[in-house]
Protein backbone atom coordinates (compact mmCIF):
# COMPACT_ATOMS: atom_id res chain seq x y z
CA UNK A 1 -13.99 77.98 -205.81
CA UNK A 2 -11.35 79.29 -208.41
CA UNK A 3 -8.94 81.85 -206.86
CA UNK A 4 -8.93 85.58 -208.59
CA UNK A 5 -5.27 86.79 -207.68
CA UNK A 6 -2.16 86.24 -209.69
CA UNK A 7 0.87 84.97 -207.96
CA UNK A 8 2.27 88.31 -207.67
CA UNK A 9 -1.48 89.46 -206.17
CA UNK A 10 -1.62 86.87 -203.69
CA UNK A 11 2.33 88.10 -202.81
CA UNK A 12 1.28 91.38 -202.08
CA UNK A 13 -1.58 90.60 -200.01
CA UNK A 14 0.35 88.20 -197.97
CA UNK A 15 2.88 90.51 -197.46
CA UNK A 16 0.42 93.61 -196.65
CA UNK A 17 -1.46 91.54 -194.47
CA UNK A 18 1.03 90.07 -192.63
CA UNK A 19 0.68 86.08 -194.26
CA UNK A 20 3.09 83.47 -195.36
CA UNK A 21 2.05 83.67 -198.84
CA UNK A 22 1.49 80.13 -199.42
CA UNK A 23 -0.51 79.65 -196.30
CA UNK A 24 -2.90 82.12 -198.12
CA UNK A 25 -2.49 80.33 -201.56
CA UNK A 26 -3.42 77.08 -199.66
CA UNK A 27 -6.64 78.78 -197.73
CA UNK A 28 -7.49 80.33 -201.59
CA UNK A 29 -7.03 77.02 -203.23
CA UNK A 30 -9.34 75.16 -200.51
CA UNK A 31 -6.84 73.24 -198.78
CA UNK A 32 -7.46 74.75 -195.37
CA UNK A 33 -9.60 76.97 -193.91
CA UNK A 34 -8.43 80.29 -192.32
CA UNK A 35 -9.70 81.24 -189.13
CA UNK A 36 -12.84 83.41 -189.16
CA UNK A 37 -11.40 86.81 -187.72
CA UNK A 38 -8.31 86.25 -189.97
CA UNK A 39 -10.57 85.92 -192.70
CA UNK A 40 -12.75 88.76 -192.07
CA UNK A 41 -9.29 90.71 -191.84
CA UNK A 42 -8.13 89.91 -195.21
CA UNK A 43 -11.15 90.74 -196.85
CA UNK A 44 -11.37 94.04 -195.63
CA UNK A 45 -7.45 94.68 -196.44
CA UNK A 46 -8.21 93.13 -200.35
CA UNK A 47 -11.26 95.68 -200.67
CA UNK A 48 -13.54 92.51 -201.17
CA UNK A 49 -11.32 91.52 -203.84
CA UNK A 50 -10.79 88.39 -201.93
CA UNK A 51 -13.94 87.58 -199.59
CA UNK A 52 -13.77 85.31 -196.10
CA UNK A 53 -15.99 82.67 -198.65
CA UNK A 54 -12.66 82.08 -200.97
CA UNK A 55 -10.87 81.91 -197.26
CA UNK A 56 -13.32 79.83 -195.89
CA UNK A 57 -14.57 77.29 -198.26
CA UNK A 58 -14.98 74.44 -196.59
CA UNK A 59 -17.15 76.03 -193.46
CA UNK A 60 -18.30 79.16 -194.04
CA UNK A 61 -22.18 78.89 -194.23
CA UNK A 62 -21.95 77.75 -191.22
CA UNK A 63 -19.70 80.68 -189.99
CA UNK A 64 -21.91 82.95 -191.65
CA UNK A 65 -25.38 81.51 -192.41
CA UNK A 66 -26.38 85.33 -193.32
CA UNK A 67 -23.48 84.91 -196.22
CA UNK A 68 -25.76 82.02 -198.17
C-alpha cells in the first residue's frame, strides 16, 4: 500500500503524535507493523488521513475483520 504523506507530512504527524518519524515512515512503507492501539491513535490524530490499514499492513484483517 503506497503511503499518502510527504516527508514533511509524515514529520508533522510524528512529531504531533509523539513518533520517531522514521518508525512511522517504516510502519507506512510496510516494513513493520504498529501496534493496534497505536494505530488506532494515529488515525484519529491524522483525521483518517492516514488509517490503522496503511499502519497495519501486514495483519490488519485479522485485527479488524469488520475493516475487510
Amino acid at each position: 500500500m503506497e503511503q499518502k504523506l510527504t516527508a514533511q507530512q509524515r514529520q508533522e504527524l510524528a512529531e504531533k503524535v509523539g513518533l520517531n518519524e522514521q518508525w512511522l515512515y517504516q510502519c507506512l512503507s510496510g516494513r513493520r507493523d504498529m501496534s493496534p492501539a497505536e494505530a488506532i491513535r494515529v488515525e484519529a490524530a491524522s483525521g483518517g488521513t492516514v488509517t490503522r490499514q496503511m499502519l497495519c499492513q501486514g495483519n490488519w484483517a485479522k485485527i479488524w475483520p469488520e475493516l475487510v
